[in-house]
C-alpha atoms as a PDB file:
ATOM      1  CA  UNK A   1       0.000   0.000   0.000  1.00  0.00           C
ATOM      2  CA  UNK A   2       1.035   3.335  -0.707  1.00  0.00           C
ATOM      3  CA  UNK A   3       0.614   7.126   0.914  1.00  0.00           C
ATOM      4  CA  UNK A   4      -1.657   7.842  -1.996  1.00  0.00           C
ATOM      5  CA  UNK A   5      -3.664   4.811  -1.852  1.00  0.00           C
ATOM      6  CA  UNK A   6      -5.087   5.742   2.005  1.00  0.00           C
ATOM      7  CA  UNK A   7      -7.963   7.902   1.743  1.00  0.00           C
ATOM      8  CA  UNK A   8      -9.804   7.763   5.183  1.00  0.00           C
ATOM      9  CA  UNK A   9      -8.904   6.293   8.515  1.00  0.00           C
ATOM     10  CA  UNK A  10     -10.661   3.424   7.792  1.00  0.00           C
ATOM     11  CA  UNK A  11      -7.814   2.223   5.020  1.00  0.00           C
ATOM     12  CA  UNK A  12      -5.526   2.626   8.113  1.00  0.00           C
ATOM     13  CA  UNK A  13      -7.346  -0.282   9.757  1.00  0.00           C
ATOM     14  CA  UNK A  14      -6.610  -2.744   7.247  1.00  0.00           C
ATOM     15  CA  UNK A  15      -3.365  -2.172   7.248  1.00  0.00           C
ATOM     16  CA  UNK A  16      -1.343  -5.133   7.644  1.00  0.00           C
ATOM     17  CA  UNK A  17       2.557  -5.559   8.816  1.00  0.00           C
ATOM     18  CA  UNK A  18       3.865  -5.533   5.663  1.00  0.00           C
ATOM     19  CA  UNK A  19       1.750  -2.678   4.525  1.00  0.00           C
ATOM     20  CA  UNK A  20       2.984  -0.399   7.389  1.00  0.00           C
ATOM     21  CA  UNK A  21       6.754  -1.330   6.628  1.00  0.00           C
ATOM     22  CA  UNK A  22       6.093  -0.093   3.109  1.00  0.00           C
ATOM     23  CA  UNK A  23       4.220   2.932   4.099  1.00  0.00           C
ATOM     24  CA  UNK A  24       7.231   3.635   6.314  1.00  0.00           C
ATOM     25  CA  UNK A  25      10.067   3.605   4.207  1.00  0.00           C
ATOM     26  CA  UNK A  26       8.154   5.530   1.396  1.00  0.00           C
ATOM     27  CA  UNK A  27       7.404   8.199   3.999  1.00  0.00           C
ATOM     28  CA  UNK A  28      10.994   7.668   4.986  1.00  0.00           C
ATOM     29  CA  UNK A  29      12.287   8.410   1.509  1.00  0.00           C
ATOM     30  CA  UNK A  30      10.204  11.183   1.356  1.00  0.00           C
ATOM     31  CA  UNK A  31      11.599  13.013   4.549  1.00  0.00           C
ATOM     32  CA  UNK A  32      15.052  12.394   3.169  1.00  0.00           C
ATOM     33  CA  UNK A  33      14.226  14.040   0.333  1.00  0.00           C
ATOM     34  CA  UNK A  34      12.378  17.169   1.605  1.00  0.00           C
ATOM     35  CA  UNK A  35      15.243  17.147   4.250  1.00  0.00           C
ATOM     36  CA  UNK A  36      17.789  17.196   1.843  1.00  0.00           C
ATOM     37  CA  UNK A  37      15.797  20.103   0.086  1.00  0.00           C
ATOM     38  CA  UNK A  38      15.268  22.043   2.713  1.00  0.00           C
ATOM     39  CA  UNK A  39      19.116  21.707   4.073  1.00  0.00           C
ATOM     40  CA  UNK A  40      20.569  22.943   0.094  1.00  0.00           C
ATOM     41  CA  UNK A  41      17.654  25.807   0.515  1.00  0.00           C
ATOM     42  CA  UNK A  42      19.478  26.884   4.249  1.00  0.00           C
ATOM     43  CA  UNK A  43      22.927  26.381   2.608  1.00  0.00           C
ATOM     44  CA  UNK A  44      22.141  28.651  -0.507  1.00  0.00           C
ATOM     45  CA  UNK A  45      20.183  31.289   1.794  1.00  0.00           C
ATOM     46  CA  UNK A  46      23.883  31.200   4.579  1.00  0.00           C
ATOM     47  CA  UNK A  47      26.296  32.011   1.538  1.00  0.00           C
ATOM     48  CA  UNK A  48      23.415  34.932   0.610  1.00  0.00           C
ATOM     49  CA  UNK A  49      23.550  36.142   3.422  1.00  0.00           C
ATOM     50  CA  UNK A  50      27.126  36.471   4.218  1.00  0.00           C
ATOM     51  CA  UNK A  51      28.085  37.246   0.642  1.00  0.00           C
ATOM     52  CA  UNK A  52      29.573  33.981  -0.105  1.00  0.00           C
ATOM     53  CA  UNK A  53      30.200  32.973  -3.424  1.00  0.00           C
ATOM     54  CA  UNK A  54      27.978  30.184  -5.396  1.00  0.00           C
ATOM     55  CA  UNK A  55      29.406  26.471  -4.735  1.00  0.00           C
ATOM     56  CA  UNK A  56      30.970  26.120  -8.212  1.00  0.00           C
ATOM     57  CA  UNK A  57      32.521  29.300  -8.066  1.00  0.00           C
ATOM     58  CA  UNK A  58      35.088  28.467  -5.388  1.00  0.00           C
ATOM     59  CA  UNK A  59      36.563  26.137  -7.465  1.00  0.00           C
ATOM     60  CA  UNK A  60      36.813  28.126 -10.903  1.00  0.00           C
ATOM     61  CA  UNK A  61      38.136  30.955  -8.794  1.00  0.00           C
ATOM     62  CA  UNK A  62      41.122  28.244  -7.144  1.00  0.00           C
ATOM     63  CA  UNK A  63      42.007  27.303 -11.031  1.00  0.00           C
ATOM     64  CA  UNK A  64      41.824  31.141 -12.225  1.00  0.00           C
ATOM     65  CA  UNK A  65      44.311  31.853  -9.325  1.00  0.00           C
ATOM     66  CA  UNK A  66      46.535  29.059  -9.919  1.00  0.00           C
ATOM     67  CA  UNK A  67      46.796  30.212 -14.158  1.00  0.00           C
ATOM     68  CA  UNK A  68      46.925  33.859 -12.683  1.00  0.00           C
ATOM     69  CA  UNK A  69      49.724  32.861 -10.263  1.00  0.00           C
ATOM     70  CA  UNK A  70      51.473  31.025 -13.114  1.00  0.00           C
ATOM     71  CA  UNK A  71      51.856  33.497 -15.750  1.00  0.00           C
ATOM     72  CA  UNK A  72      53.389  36.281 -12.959  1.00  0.00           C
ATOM     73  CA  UNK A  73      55.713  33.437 -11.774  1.00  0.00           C
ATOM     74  CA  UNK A  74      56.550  32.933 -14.927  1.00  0.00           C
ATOM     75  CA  UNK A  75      56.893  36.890 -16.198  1.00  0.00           C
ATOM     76  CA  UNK A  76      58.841  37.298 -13.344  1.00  0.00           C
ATOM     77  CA  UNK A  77      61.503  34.771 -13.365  1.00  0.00           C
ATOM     78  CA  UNK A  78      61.731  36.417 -17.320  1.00  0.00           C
ATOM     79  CA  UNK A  79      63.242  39.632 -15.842  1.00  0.00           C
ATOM     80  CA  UNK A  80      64.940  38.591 -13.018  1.00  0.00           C
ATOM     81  CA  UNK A  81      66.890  35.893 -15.198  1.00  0.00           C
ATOM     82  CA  UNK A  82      70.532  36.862 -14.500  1.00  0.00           C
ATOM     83  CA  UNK A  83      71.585  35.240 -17.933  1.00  0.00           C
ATOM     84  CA  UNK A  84      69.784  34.957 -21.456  1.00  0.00           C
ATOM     85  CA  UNK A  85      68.083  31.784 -22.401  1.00  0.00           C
ATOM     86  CA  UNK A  86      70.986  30.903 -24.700  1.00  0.00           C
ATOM     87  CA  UNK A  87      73.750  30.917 -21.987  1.00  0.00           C
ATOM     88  CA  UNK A  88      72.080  29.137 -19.616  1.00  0.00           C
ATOM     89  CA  UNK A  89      71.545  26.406 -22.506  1.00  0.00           C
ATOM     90  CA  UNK A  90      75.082  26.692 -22.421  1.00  0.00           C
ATOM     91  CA  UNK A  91      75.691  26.070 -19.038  1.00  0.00           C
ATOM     92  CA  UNK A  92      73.216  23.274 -18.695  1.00  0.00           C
ATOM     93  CA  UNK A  93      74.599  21.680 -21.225  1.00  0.00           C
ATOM     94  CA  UNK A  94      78.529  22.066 -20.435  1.00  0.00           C
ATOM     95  CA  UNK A  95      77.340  20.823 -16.257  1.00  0.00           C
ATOM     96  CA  UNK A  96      75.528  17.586 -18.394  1.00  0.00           C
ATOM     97  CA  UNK A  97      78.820  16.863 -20.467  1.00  0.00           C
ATOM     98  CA  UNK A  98      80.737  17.087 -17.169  1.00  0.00           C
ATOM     99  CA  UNK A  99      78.553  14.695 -15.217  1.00  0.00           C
ATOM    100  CA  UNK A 100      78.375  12.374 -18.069  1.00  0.00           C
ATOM    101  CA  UNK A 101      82.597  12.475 -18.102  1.00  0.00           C
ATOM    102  CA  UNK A 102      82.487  11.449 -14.165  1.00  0.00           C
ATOM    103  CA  UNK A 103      80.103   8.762 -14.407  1.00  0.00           C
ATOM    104  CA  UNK A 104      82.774   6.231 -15.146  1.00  0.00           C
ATOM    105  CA  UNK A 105      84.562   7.698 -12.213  1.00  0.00           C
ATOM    106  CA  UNK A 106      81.445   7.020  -9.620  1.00  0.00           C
ATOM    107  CA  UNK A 107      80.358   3.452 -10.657  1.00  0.00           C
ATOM    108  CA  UNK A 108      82.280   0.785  -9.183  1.00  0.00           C
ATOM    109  CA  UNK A 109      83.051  -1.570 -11.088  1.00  0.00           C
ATOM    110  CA  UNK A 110      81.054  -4.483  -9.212  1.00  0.00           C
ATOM    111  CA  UNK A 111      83.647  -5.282  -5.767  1.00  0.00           C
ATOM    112  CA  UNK A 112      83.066  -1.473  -4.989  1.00  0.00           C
ATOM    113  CA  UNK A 113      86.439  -0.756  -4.558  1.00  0.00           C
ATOM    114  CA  UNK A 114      87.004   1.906  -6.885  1.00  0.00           C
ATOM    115  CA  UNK A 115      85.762   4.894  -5.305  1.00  0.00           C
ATOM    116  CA  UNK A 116      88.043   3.750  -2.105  1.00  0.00           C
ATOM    117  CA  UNK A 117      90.915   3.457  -4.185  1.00  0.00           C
ATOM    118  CA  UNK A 118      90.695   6.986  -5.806  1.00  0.00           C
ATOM    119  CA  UNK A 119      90.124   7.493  -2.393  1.00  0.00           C
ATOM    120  CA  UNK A 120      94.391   7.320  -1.467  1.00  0.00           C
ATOM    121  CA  UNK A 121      93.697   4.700   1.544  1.00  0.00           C
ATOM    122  CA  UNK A 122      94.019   1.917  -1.145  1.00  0.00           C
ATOM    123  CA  UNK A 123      97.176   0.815   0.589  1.00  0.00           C
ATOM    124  CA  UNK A 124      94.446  -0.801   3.462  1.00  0.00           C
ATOM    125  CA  UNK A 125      95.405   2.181   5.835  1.00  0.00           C
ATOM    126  CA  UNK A 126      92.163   2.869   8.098  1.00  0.00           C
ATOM    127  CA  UNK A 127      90.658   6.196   7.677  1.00  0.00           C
ATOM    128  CA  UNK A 128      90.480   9.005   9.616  1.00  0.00           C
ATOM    129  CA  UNK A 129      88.052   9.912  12.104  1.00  0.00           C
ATOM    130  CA  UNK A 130      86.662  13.144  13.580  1.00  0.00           C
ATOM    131  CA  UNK A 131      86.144  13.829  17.047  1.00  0.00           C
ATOM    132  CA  UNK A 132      82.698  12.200  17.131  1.00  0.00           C
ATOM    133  CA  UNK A 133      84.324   8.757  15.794  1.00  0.00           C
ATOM    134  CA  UNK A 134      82.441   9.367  12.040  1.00  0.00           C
ATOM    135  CA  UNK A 135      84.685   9.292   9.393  1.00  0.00           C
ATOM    136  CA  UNK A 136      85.788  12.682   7.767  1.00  0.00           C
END
């Protein structure tokens, strides 16, 4: 049975158990809904009256700020650039060539005793130690 099918109190007598679980969670659903309603309608009339801006607005205004922020990051790191584009090209590309020559140099070859033997304590000397007993 449904809300719309009582008419009298008379329908409410024959009501059965079933029936009334029914009629509950319809008239359950339909509190939710008016609640949920009436709750947006409280929200909407809040931001109003503080002078809030709409829900979708926040975020649009977050992206605009980040693209804003961007562009004068961006501008400003133009001027303030203590070298043009093409010399820091340069070098970037002279500090890449160098790293790429001392990568040999920093791999060990497998036992991991090259970088102790460029070291000078190849000879099986022990190293030296700082006051704190870590090696210097």
């Amino acid at each position: 049975m449904r809300m719309k099918d009582i008419k009298d109190l008379n329908d409410l007598k024959e009501l059965n158990t079933n029936d009334v679980v029914a009629l509950l969670d319809e008239l359950r659903g339909i509190a939710t809904r008016r609640g949920t309603e009436l709750l947006a309608q409280g929200r909407a009339g809040a931001r109003r009256a503080i002078g809030a801006p709409d829900e979708g607005a926040l975020g649009t205004t977050f992206f605009v700020g980040v693209i804003v922020g961007a562009a004068i990051g961006a501008l400003v790191a133009m001027l303030m650039t203590p070298t043009s584009g093409r010399e820091a090209r340069r070098r970037l590309g002279q500090q890449v060539d160098r790293a790429r020559e001392r990568m040999p140099e920093m791999r060990p070859d497998g036992d991991g005793r090259s970088i102790y033997e460029r070291s000078g304590y190849e000879d099986g000397s022990e190293r030296p130690t700082g006051p704190s007993g870590m090696v210097s």
